[in-house]
C-alpha atoms as a PDB file:
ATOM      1  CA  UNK A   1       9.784  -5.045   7.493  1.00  0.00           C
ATOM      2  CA  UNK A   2       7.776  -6.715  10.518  1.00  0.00           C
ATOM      3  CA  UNK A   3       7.698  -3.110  12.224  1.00  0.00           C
ATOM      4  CA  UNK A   4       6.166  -1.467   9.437  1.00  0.00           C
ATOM      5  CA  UNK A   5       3.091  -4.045   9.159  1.00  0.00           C
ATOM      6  CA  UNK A   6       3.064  -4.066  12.809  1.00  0.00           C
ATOM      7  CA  UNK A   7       3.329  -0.345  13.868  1.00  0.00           C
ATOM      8  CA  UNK A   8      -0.047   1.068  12.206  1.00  0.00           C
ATOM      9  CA  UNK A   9      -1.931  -2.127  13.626  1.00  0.00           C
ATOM     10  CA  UNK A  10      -0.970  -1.065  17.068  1.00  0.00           C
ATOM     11  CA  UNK A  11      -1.980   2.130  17.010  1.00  0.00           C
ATOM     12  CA  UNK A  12      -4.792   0.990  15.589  1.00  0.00           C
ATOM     13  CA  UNK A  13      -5.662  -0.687  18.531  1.00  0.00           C
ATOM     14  CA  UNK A  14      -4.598   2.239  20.791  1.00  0.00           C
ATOM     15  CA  UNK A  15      -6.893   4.386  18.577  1.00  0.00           C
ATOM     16  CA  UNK A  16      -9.882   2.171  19.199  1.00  0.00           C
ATOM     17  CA  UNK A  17      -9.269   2.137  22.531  1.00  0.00           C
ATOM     18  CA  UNK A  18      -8.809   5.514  23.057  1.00  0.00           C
ATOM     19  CA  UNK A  19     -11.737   6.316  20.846  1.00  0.00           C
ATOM     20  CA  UNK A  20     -14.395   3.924  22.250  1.00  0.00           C
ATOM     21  CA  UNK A  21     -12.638   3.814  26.122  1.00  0.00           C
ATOM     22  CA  UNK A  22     -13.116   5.325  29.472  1.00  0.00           C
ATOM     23  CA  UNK A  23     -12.426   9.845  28.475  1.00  0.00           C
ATOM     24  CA  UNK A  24     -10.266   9.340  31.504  1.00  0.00           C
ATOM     25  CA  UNK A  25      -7.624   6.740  29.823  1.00  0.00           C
ATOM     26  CA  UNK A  26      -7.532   8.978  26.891  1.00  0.00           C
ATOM     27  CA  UNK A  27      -3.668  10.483  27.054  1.00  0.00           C
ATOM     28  CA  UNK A  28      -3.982  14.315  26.572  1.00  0.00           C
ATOM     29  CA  UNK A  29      -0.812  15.964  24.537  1.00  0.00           C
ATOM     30  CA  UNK A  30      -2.648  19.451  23.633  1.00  0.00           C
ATOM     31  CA  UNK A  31      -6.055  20.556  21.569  1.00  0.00           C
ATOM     32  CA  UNK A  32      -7.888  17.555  21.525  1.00  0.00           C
ATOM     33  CA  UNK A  33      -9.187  18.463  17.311  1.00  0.00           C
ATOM     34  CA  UNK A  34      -4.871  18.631  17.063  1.00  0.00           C
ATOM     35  CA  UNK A  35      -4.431  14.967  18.863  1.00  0.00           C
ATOM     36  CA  UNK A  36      -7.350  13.647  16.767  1.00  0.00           C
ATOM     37  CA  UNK A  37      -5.709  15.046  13.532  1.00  0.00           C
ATOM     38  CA  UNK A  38      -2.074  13.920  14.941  1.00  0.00           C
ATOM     39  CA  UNK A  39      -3.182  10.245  15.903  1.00  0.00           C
ATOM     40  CA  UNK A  40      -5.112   9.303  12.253  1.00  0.00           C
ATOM     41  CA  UNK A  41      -2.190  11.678  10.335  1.00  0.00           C
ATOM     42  CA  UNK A  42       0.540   8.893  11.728  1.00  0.00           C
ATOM     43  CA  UNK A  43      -1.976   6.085  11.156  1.00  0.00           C
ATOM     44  CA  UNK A  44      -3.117   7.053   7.578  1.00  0.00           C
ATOM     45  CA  UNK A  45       0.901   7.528   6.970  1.00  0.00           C
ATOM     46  CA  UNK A  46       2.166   4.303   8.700  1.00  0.00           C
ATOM     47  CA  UNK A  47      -0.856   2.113   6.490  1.00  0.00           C
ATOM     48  CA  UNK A  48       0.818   3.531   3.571  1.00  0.00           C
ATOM     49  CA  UNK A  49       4.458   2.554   4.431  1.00  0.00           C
ATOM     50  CA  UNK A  50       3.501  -0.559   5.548  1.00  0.00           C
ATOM     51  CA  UNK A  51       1.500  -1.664   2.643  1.00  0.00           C
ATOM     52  CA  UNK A  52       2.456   1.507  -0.399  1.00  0.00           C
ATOM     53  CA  UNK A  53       1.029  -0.926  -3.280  1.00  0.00           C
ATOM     54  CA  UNK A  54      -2.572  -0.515  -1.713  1.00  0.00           C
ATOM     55  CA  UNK A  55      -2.383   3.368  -1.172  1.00  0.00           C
ATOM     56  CA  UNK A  56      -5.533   4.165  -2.316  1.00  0.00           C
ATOM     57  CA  UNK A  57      -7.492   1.629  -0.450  1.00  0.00           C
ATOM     58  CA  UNK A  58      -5.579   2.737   2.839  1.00  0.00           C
ATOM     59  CA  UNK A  59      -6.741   6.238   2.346  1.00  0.00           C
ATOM     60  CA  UNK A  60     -10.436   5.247   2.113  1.00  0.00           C
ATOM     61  CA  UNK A  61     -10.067   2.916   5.163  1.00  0.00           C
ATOM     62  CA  UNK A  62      -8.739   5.243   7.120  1.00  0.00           C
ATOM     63  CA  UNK A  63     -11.684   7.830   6.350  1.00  0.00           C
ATOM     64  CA  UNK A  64     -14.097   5.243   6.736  1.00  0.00           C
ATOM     65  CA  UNK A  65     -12.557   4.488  10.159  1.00  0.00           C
ATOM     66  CA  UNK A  66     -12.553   7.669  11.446  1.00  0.00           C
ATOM     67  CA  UNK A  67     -16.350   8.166  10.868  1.00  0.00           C
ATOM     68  CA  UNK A  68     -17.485   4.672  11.952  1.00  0.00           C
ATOM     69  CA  UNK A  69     -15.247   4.688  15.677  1.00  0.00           C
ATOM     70  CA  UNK A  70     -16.764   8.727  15.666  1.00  0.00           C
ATOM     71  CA  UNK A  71     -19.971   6.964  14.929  1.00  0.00           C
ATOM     72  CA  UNK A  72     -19.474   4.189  17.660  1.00  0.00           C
ATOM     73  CA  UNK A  73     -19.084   6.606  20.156  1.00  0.00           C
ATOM     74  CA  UNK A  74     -22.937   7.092  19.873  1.00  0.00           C
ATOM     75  CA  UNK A  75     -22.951   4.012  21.766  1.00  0.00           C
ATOM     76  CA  UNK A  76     -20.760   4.474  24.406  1.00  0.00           C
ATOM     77  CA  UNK A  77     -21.712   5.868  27.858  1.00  0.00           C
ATOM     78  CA  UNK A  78     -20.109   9.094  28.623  1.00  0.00           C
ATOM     79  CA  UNK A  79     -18.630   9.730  25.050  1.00  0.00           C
ATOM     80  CA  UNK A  80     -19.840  11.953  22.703  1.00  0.00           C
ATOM     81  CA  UNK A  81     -19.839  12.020  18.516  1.00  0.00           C
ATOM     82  CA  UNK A  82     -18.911  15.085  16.608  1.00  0.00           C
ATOM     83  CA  UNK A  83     -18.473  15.810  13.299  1.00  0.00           C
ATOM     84  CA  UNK A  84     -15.495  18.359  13.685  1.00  0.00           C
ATOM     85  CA  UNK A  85     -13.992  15.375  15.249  1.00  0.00           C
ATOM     86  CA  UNK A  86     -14.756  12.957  12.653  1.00  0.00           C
ATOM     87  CA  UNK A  87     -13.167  15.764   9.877  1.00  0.00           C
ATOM     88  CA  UNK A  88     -10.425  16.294  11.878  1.00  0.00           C
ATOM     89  CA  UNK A  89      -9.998  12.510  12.026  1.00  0.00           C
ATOM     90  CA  UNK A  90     -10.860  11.686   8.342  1.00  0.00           C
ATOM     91  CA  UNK A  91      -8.260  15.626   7.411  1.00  0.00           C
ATOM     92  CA  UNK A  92      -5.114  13.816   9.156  1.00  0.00           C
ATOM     93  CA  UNK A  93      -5.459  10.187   7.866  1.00  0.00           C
ATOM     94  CA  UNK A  94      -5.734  11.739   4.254  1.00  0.00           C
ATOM     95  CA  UNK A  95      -2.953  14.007   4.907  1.00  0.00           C
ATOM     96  CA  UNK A  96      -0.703  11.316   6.556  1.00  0.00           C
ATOM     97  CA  UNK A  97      -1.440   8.827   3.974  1.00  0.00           C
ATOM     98  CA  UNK A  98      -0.690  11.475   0.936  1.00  0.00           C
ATOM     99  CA  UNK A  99       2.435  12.948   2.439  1.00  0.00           C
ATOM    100  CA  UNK A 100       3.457   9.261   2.588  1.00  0.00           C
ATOM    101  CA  UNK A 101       2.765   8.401  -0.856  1.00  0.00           C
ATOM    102  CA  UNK A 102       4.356  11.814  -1.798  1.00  0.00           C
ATOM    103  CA  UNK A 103       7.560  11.090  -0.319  1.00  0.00           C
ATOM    104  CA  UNK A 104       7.597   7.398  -1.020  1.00  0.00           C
ATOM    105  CA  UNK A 105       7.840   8.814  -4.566  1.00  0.00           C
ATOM    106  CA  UNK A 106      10.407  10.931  -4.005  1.00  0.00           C
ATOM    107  CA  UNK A 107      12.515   8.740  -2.608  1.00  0.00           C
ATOM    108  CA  UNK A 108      11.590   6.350  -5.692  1.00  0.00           C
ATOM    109  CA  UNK A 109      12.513   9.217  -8.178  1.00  0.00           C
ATOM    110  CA  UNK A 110      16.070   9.681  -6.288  1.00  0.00           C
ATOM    111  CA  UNK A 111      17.035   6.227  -6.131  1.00  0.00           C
ATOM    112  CA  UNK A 112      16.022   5.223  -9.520  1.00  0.00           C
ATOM    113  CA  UNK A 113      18.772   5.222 -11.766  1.00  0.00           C
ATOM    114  CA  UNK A 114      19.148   7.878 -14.446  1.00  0.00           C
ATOM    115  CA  UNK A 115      17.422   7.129 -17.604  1.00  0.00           C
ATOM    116  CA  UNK A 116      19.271   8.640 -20.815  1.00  0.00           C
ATOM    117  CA  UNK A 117      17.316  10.233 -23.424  1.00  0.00           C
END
């Protein structure tokens, strides 16, 4: 229980940091519009498992995340703001956070006892 409200905090932070941080500490794994889309897709999913009652919230805080650290970048020496980034950004929190709910569901639906008619 403590790692899922834990986990998408951290990354959180790492996000940030990446985001509003020296380009040089920023880890590189492939297409940079792919690692944006990758790092908000496990965020937006990670919110959701770690608080699924307030799904719908997550999903708008996520979005509104994405374009306000895109935003902050504005600010920051040697960083640059995009709007492909912030869609990418604001694409894979949605998606995370909706394959989340989607399979938190699922697994609801399976484990639920049959109902008789």
């Amino acid at each position: 229980m403590f790692f899922r409200k834990a986990a998408p905090w951290l990354l959180l932070g790492c996000i940030v940091f990446w985001t509003l941080g020296p380009v040089t500490d920023r880890p590189g794994f492939g297409h940079p519009q792919l690692e944006r889309f990758a790092a908000y897709f496990c965020l937006g999913g990670l919110l959701v498992a770690g608080y699924p009652k307030r799904w719908p919230s997550t999903a708008v805080f996520v979005s509104v995340l994405a374009i306000g650290l895109e935003l902050g970048q504005l600010f920051v020496p040697g960083r640059d703001a995009g709007v492909r980034d912030a869609v990418a950004k604001v694409l894979g929190g949605l998606a995370g956070a909706l394959l989340a709910v989607g399979f938190m569901r699922m697994k609801q639906r399976v484990l639920s006892p049959a109902r008789s008619s």
